[in-house]
PDB file of N, CA and C in Angstrom:
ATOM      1  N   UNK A   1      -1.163  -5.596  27.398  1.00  0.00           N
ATOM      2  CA  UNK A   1      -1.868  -4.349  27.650  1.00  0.00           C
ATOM      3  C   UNK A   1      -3.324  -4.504  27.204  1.00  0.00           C
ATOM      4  N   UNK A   2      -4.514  -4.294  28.030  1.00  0.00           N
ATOM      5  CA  UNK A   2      -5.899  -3.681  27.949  1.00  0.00           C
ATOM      6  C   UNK A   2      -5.487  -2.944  26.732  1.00  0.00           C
ATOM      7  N   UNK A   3      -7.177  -3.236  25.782  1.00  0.00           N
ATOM      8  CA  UNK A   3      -7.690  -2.633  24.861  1.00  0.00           C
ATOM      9  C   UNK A   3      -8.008  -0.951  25.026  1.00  0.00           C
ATOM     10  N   UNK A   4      -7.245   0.030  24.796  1.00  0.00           N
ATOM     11  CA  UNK A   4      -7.164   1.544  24.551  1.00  0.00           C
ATOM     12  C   UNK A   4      -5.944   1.988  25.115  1.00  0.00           C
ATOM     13  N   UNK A   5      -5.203   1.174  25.752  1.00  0.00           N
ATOM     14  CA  UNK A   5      -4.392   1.334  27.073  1.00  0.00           C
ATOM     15  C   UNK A   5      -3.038   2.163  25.858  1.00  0.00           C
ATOM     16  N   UNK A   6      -2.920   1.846  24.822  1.00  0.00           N
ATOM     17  CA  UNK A   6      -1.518   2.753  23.922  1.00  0.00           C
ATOM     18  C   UNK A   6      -0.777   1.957  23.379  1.00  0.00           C
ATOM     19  N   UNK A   7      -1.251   0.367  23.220  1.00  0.00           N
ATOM     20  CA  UNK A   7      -0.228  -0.204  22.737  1.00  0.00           C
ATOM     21  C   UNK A   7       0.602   0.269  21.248  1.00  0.00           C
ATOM     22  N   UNK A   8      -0.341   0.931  20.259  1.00  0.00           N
ATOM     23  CA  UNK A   8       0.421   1.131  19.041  1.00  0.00           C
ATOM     24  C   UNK A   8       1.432   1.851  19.668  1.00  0.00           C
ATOM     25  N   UNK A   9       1.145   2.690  20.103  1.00  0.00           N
ATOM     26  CA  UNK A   9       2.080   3.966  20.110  1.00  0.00           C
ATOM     27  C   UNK A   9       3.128   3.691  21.123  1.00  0.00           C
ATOM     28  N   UNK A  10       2.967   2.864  22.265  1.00  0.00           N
ATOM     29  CA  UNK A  10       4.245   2.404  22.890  1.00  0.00           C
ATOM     30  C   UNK A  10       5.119   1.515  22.224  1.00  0.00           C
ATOM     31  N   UNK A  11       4.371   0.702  20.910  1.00  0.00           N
ATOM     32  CA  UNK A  11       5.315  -0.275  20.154  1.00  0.00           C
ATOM     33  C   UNK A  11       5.866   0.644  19.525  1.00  0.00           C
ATOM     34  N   UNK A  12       5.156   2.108  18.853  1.00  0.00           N
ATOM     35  CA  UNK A  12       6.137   3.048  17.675  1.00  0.00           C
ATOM     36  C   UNK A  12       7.023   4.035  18.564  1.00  0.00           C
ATOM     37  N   UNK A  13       6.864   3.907  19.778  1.00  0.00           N
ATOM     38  CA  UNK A  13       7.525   4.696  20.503  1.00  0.00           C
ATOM     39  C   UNK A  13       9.060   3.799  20.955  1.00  0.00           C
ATOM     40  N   UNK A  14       8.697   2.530  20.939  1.00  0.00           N
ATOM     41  CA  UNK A  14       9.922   2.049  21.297  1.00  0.00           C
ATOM     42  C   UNK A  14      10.900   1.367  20.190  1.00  0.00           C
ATOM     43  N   UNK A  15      10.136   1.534  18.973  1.00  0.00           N
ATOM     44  CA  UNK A  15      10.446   1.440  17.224  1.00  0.00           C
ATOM     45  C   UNK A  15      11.501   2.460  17.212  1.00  0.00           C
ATOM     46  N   UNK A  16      10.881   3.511  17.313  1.00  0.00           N
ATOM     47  CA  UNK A  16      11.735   4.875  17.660  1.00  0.00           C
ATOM     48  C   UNK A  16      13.180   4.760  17.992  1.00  0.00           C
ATOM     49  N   UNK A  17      12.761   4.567  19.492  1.00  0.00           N
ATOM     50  CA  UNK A  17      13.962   4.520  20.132  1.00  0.00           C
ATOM     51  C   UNK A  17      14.948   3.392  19.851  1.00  0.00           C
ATOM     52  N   UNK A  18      14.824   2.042  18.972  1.00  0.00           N
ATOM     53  CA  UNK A  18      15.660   1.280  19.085  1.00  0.00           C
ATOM     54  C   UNK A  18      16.214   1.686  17.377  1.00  0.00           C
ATOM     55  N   UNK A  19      15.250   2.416  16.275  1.00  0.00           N
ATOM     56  CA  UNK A  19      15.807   3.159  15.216  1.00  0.00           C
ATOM     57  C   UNK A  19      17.074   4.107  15.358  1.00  0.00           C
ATOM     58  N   UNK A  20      16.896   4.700  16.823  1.00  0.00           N
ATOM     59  CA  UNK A  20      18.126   5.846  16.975  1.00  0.00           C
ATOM     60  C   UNK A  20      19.378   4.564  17.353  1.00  0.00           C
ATOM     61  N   UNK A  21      19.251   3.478  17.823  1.00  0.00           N
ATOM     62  CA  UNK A  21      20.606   2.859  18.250  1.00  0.00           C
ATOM     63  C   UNK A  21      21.317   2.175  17.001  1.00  0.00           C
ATOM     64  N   UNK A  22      20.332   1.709  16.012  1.00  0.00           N
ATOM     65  CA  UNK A  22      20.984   0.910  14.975  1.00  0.00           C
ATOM     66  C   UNK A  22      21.119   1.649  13.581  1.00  0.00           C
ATOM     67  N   UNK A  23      21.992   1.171  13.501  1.00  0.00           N
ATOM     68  CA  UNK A  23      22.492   1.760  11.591  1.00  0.00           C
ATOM     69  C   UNK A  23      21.576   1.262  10.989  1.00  0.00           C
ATOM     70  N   UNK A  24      21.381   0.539  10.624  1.00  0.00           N
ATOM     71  CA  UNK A  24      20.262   0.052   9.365  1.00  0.00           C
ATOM     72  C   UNK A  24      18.987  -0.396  10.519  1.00  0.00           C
ATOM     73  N   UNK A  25      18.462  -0.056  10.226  1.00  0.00           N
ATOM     74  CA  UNK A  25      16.699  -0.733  10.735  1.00  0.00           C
ATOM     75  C   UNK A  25      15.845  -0.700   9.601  1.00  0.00           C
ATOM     76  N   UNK A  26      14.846  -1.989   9.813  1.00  0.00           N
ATOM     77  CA  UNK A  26      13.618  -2.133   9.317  1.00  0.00           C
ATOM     78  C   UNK A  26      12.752  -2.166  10.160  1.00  0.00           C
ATOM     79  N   UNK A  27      11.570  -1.698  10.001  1.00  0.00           N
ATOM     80  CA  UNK A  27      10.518  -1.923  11.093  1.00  0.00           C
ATOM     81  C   UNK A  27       9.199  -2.783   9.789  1.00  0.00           C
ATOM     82  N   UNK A  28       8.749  -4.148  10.591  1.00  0.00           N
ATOM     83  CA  UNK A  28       7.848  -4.431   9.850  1.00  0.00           C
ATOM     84  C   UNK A  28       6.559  -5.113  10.875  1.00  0.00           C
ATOM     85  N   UNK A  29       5.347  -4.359  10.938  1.00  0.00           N
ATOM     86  CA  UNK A  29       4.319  -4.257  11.425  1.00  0.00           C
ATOM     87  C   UNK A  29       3.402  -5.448  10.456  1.00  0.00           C
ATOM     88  N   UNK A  30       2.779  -6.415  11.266  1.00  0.00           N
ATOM     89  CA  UNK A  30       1.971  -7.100  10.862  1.00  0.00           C
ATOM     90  C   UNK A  30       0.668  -7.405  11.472  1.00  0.00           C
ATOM     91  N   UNK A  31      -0.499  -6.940  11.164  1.00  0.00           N
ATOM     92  CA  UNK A  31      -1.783  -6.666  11.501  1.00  0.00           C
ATOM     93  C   UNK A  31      -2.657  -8.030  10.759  1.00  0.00           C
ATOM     94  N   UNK A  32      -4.206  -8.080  11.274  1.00  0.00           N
ATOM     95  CA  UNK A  32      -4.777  -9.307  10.496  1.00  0.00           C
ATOM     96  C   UNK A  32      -5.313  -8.819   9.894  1.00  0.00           C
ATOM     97  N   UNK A  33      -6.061  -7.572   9.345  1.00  0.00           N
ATOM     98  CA  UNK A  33      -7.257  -6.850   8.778  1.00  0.00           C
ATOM     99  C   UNK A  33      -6.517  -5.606   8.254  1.00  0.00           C
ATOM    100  N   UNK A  34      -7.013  -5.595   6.793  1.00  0.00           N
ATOM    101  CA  UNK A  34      -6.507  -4.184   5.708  1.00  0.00           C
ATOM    102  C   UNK A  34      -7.481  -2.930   6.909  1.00  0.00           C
ATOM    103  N   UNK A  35      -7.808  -2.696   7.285  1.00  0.00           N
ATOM    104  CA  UNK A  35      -8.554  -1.699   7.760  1.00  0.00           C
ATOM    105  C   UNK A  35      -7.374  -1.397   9.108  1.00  0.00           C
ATOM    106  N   UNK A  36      -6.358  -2.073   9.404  1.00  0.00           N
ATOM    107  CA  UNK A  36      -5.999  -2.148  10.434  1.00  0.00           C
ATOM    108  C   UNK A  36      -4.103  -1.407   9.434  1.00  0.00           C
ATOM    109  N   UNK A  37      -4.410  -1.745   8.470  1.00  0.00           N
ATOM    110  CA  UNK A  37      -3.365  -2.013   7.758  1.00  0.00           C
ATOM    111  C   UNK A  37      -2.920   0.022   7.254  1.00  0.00           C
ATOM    112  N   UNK A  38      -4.136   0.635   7.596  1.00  0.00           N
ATOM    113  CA  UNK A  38      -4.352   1.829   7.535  1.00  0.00           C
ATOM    114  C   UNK A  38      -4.022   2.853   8.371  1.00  0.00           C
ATOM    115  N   UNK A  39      -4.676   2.075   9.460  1.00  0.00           N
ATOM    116  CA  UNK A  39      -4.329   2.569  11.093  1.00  0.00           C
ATOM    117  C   UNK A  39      -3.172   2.971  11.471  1.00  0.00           C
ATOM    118  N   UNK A  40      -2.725   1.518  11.420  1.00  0.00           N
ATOM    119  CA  UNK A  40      -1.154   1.685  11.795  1.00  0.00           C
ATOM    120  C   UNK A  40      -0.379   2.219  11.086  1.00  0.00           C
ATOM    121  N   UNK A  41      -0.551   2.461   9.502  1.00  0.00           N
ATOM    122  CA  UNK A  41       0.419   3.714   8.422  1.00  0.00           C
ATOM    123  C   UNK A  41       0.163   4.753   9.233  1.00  0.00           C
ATOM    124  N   UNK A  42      -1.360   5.389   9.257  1.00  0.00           N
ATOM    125  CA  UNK A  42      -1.086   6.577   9.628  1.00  0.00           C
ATOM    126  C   UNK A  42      -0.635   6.891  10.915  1.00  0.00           C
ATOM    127  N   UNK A  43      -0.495   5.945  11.882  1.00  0.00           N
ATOM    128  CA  UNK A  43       0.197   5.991  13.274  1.00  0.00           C
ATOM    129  C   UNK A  43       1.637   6.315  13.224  1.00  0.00           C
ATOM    130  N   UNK A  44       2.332   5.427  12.116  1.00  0.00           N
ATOM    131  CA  UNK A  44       3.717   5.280  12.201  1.00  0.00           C
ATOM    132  C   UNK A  44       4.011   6.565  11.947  1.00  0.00           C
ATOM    133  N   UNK A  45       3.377   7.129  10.477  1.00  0.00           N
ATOM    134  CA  UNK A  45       3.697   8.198  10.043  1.00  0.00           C
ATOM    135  C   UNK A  45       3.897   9.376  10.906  1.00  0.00           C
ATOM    136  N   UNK A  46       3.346   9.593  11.941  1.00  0.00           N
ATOM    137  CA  UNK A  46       3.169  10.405  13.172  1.00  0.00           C
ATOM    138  C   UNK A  46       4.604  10.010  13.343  1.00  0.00           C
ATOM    139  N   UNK A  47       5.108   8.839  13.693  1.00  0.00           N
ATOM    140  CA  UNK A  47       6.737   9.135  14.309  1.00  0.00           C
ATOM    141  C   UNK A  47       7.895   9.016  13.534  1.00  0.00           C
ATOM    142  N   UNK A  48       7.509   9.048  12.294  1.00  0.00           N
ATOM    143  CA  UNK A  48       8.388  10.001  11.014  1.00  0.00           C
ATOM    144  C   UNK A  48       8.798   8.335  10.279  1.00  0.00           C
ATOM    145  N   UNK A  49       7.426   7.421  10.261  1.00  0.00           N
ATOM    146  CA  UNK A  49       7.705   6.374   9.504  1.00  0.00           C
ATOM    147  C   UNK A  49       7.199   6.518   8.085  1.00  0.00           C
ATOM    148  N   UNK A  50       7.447   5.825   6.790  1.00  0.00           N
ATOM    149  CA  UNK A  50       6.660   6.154   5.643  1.00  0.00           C
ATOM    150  C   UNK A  50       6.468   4.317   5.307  1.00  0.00           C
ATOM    151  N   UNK A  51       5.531   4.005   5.946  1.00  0.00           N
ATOM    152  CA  UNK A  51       5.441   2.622   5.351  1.00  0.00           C
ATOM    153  C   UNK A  51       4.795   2.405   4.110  1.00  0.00           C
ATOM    154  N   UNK A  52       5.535   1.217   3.595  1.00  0.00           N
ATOM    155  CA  UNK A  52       4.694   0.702   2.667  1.00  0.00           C
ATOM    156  C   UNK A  52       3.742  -0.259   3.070  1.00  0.00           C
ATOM    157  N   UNK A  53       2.638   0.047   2.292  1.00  0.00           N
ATOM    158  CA  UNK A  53       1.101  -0.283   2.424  1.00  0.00           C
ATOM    159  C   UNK A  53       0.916  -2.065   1.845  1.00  0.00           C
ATOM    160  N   UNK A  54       0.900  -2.837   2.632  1.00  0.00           N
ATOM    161  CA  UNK A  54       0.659  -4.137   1.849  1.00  0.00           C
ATOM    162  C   UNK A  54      -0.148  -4.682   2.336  1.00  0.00           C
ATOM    163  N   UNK A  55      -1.797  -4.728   1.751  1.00  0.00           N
ATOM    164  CA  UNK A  55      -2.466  -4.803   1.787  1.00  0.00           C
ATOM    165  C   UNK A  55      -3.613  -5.650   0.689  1.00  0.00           C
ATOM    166  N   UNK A  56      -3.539  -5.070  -0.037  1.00  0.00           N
ATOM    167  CA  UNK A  56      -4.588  -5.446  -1.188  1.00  0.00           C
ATOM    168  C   UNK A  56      -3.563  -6.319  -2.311  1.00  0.00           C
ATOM    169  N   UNK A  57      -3.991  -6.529  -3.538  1.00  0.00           N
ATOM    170  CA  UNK A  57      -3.171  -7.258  -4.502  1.00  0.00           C
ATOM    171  C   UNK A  57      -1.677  -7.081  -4.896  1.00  0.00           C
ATOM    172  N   UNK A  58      -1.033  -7.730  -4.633  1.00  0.00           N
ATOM    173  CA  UNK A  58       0.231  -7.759  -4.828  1.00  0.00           C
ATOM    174  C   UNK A  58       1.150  -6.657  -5.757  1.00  0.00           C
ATOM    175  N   UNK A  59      -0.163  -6.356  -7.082  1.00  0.00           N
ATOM    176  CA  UNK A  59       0.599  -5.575  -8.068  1.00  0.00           C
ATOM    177  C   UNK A  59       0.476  -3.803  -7.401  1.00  0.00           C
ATOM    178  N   UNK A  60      -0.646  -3.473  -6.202  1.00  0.00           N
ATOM    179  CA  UNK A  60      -0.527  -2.621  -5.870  1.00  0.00           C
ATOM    180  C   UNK A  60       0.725  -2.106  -4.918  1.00  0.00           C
ATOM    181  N   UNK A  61       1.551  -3.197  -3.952  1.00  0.00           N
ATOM    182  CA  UNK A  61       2.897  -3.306  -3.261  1.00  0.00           C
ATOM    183  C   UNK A  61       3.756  -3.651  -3.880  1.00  0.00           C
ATOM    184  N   UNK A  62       3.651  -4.530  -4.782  1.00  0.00           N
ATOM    185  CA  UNK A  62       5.222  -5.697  -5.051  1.00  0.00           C
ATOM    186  C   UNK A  62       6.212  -4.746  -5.224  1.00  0.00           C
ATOM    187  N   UNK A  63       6.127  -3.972  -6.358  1.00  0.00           N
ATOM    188  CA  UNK A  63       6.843  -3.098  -7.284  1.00  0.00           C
ATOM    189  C   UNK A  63       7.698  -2.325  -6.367  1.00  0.00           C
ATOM    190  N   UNK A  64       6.726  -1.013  -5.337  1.00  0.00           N
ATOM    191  CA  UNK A  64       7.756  -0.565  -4.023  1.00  0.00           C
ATOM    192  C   UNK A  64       8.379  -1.131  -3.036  1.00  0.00           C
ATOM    193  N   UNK A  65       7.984  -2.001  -2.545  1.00  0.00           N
ATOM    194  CA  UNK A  65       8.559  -2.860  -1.750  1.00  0.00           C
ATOM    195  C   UNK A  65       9.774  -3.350  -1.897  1.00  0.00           C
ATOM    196  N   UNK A  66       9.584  -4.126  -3.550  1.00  0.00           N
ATOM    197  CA  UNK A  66      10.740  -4.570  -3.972  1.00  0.00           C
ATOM    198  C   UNK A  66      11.987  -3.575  -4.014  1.00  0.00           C
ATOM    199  N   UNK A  67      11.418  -2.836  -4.665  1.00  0.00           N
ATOM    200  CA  UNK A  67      12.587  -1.595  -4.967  1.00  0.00           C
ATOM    201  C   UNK A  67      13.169  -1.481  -3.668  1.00  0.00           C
ATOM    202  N   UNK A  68      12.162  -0.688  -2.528  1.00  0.00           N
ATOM    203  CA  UNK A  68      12.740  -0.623  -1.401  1.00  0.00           C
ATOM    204  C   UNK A  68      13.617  -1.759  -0.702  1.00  0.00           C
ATOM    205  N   UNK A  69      12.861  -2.694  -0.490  1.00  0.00           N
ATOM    206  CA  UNK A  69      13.840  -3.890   0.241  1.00  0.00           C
ATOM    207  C   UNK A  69      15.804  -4.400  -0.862  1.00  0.00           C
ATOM    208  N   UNK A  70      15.491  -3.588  -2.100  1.00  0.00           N
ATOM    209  CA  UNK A  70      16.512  -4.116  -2.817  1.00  0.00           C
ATOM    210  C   UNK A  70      17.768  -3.091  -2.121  1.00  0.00           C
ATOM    211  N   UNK A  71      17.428  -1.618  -2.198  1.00  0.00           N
ATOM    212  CA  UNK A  71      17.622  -0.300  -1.397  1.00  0.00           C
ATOM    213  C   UNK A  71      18.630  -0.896  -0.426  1.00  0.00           C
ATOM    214  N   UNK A  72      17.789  -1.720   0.441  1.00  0.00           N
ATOM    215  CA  UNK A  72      17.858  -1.970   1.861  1.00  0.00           C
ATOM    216  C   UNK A  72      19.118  -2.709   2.408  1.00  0.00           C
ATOM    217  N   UNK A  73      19.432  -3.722   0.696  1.00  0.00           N
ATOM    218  CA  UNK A  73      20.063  -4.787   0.999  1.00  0.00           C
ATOM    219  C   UNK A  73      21.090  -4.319   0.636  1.00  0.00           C
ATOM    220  N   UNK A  74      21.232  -3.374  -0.734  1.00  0.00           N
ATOM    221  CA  UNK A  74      22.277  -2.823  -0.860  1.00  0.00           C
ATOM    222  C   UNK A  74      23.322  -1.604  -0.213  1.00  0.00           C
ATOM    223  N   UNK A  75      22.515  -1.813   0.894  1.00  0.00           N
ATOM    224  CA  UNK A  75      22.589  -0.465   1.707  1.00  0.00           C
ATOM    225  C   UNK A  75      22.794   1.005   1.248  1.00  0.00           C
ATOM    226  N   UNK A  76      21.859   0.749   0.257  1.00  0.00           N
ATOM    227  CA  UNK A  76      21.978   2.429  -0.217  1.00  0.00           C
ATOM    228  C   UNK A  76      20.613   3.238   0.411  1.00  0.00           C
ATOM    229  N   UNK A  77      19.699   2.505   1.224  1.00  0.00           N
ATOM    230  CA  UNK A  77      18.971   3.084   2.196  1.00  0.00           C
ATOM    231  C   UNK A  77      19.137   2.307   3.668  1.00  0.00           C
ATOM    232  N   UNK A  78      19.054   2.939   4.554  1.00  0.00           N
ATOM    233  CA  UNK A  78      19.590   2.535   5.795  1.00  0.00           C
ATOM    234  C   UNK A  78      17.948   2.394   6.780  1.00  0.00           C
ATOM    235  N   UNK A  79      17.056   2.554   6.258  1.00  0.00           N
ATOM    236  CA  UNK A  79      15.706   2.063   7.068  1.00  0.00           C
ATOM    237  C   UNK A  79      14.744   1.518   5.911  1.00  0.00           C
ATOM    238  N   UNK A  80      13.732   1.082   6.696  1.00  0.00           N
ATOM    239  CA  UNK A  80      12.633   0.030   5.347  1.00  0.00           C
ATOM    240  C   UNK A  80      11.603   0.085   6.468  1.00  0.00           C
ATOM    241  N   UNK A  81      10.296   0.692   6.113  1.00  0.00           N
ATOM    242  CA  UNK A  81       9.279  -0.019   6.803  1.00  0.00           C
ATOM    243  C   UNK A  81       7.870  -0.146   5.858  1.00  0.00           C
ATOM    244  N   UNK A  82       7.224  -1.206   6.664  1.00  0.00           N
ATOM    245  CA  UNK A  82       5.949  -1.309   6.240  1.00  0.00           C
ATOM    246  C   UNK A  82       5.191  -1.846   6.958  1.00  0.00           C
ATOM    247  N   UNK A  83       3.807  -1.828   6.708  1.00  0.00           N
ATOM    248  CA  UNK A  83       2.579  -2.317   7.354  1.00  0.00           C
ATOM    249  C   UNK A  83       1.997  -3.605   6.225  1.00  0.00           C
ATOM    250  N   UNK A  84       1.728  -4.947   6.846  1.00  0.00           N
ATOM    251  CA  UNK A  84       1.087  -6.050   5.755  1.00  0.00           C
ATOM    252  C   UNK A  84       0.099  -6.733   6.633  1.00  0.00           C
ATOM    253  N   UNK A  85      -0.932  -7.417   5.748  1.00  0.00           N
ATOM    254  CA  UNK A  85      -2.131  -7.788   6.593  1.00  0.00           C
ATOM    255  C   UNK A  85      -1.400  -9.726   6.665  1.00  0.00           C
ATOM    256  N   UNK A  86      -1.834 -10.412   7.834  1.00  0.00           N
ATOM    257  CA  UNK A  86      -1.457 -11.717   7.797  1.00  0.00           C
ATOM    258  C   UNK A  86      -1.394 -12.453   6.689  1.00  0.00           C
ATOM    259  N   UNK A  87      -2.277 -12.354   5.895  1.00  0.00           N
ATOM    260  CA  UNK A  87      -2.230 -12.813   4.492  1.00  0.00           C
ATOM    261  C   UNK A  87      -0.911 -13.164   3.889  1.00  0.00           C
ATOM    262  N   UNK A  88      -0.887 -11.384   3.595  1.00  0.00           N
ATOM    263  CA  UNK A  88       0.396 -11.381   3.102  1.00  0.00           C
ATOM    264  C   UNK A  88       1.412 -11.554   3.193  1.00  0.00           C
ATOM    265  N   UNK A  89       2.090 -12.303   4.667  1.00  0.00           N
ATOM    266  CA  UNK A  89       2.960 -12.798   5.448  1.00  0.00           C
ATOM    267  C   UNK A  89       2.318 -14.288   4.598  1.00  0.00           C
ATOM    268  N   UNK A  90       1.875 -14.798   4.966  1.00  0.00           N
ATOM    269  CA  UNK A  90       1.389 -16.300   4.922  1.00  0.00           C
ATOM    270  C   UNK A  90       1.633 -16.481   3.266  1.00  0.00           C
ATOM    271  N   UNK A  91       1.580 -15.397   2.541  1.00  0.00           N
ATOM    272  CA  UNK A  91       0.980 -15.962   1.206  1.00  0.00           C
ATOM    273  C   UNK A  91       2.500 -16.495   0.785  1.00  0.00           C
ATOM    274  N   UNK A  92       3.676 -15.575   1.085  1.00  0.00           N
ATOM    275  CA  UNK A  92       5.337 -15.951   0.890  1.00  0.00           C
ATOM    276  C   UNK A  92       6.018 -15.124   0.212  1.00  0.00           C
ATOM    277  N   UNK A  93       5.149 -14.396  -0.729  1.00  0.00           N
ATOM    278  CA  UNK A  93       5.652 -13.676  -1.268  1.00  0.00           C
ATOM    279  C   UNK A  93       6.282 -12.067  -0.377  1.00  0.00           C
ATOM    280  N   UNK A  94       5.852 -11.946   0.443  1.00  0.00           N
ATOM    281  CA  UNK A  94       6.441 -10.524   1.297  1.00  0.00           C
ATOM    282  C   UNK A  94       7.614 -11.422   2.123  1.00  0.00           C
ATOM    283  N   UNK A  95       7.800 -12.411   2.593  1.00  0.00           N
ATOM    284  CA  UNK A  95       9.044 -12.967   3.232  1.00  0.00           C
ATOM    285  C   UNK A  95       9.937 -13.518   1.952  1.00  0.00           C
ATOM    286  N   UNK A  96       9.782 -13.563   0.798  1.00  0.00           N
ATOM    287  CA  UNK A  96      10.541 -13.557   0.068  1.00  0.00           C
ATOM    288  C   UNK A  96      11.464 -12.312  -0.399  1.00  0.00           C
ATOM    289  N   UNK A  97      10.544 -11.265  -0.631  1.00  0.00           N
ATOM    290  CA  UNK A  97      10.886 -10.022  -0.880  1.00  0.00           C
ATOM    291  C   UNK A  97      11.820  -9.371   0.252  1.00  0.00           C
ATOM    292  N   UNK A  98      11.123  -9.381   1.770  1.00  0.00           N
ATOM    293  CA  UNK A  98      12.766  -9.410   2.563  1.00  0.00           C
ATOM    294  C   UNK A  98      13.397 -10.072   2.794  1.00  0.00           C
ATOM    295  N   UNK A  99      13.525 -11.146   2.040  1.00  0.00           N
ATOM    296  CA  UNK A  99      14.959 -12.026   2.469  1.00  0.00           C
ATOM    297  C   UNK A  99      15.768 -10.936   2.224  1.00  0.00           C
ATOM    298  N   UNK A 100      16.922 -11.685   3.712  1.00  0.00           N
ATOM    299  CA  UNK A 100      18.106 -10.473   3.285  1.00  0.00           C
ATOM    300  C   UNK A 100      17.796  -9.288   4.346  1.00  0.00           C
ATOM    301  N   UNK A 101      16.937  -9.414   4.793  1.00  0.00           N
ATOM    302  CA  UNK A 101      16.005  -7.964   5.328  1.00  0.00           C
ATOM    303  C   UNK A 101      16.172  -8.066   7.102  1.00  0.00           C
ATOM    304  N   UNK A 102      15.311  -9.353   6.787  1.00  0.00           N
ATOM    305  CA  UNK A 102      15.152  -9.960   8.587  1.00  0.00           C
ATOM    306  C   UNK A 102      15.701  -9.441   9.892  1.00  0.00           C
ATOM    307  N   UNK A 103      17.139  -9.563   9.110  1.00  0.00           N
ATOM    308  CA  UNK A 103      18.607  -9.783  10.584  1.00  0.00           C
ATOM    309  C   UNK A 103      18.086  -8.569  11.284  1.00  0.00           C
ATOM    310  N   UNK A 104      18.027  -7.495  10.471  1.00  0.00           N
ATOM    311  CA  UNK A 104      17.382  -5.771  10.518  1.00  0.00           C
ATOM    312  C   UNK A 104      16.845  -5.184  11.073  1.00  0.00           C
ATOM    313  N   UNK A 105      15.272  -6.306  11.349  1.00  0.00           N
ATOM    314  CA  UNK A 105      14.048  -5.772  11.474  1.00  0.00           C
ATOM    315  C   UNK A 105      13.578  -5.831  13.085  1.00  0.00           C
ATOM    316  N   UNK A 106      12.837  -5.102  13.368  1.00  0.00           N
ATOM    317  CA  UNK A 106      12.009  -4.961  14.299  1.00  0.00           C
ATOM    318  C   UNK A 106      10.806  -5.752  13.941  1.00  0.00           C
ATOM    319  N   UNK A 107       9.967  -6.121  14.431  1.00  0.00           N
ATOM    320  CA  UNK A 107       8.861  -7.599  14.210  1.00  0.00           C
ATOM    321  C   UNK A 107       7.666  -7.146  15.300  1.00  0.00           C
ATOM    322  N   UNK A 108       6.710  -6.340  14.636  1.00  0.00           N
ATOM    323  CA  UNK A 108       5.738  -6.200  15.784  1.00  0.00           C
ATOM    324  C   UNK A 108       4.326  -6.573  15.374  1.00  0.00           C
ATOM    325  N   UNK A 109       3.503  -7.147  15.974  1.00  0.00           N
ATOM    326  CA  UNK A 109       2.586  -8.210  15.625  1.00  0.00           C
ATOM    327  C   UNK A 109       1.364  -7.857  16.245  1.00  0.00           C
ATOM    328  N   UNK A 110       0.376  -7.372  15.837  1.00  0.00           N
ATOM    329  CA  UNK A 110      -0.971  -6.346  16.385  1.00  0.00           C
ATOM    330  C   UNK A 110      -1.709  -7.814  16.389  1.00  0.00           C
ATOM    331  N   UNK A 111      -2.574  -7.985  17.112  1.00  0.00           N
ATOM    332  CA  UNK A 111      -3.333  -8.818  17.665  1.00  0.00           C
ATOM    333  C   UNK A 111      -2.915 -10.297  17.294  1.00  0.00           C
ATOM    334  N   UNK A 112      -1.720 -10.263  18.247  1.00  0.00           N
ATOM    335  CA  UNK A 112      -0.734 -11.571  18.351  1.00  0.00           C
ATOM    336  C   UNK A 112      -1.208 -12.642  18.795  1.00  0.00           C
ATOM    337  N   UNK A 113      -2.529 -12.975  19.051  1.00  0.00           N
ATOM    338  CA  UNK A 113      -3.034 -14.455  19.273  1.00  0.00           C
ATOM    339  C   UNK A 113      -3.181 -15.039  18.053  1.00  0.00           C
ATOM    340  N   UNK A 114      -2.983 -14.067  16.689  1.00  0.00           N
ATOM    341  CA  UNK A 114      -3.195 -14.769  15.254  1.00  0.00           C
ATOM    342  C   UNK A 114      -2.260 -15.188  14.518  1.00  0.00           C
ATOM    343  N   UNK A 115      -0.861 -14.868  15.488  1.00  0.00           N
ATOM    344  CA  UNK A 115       0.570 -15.474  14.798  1.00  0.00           C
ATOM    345  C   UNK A 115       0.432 -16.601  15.359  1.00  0.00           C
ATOM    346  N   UNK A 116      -0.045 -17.521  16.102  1.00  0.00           N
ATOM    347  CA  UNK A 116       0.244 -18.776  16.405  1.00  0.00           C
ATOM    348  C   UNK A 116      -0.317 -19.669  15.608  1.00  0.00           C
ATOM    349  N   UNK A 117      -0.782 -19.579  14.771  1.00  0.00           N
ATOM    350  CA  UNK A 117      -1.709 -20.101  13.451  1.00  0.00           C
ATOM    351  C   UNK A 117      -0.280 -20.920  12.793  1.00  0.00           C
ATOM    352  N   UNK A 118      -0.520 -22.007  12.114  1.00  0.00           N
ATOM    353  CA  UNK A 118       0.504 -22.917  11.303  1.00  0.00           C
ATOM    354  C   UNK A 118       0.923 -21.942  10.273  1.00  0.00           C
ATOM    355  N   UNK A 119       0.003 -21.307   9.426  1.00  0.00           N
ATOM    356  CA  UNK A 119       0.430 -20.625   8.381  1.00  0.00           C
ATOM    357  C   UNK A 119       1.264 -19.278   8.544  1.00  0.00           C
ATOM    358  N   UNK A 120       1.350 -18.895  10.018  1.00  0.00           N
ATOM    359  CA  UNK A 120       1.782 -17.701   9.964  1.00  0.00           C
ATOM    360  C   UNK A 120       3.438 -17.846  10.791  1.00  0.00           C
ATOM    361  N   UNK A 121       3.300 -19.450  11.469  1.00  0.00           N
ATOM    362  CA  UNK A 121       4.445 -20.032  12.109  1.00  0.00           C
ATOM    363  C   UNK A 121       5.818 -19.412  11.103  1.00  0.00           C
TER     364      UNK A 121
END
């Protein structure tokens, strides 16, 4: 899709709809830029998402995340989402934290010519 054309909102629109088919879902949004990392919270939030923000230093996410993704595994919460900048994919520590999480998740990737990068492989 052309640049304005709706892609967030057709990816949270179809987030949506594949949330109503499955028992447990995660949705995890990965953007390259914290400014982007904003965007898309307050987008999701519009379709009744509450992501966690992973963005900046670790000690500002780790803590909820963790909690949440622990939630997740134990199935004493039945959804998980968040927004993280490439970084934080690459750095290991957020694919550590959902291990366990994955099988779950929805995987949507905002300016996807930057997942083909080795580090983000």
């Amino acid at each position: 899709m052309a640049t304005g054309t709706g892609k967030t909102i057709t990816s949270l629109a179809a987030a949506v709809g594949l949330n109503e088919k499955k028992e447990r879902f995660a949705l995890v949004i990965i953007v390259p830029y914290k400014h982007l990392v904003e965007q898309w919270s307050e987008e999701a939030e519009k379709f009744g998402y509450r992501p966690v923000k992973v963005a900046e230093a670790a000690k500002e996410w780790e803590p909820e995340l963790t909690r949440q993704a622990q939630s997740f595994r134990l199935g004493l919460s039945d959804n998980l989402s968040l927004v993280a900048t490439n970084s934080a994919l690459v750095s290991g520590k957020l694919s550590s934290i959902l291990s366990g999480v994955w099988k779950y998740s929805l995987l949507i990737i905002d300016e996807a010519h930057h997942a083909g990068a080795p580090g983000m492989l």
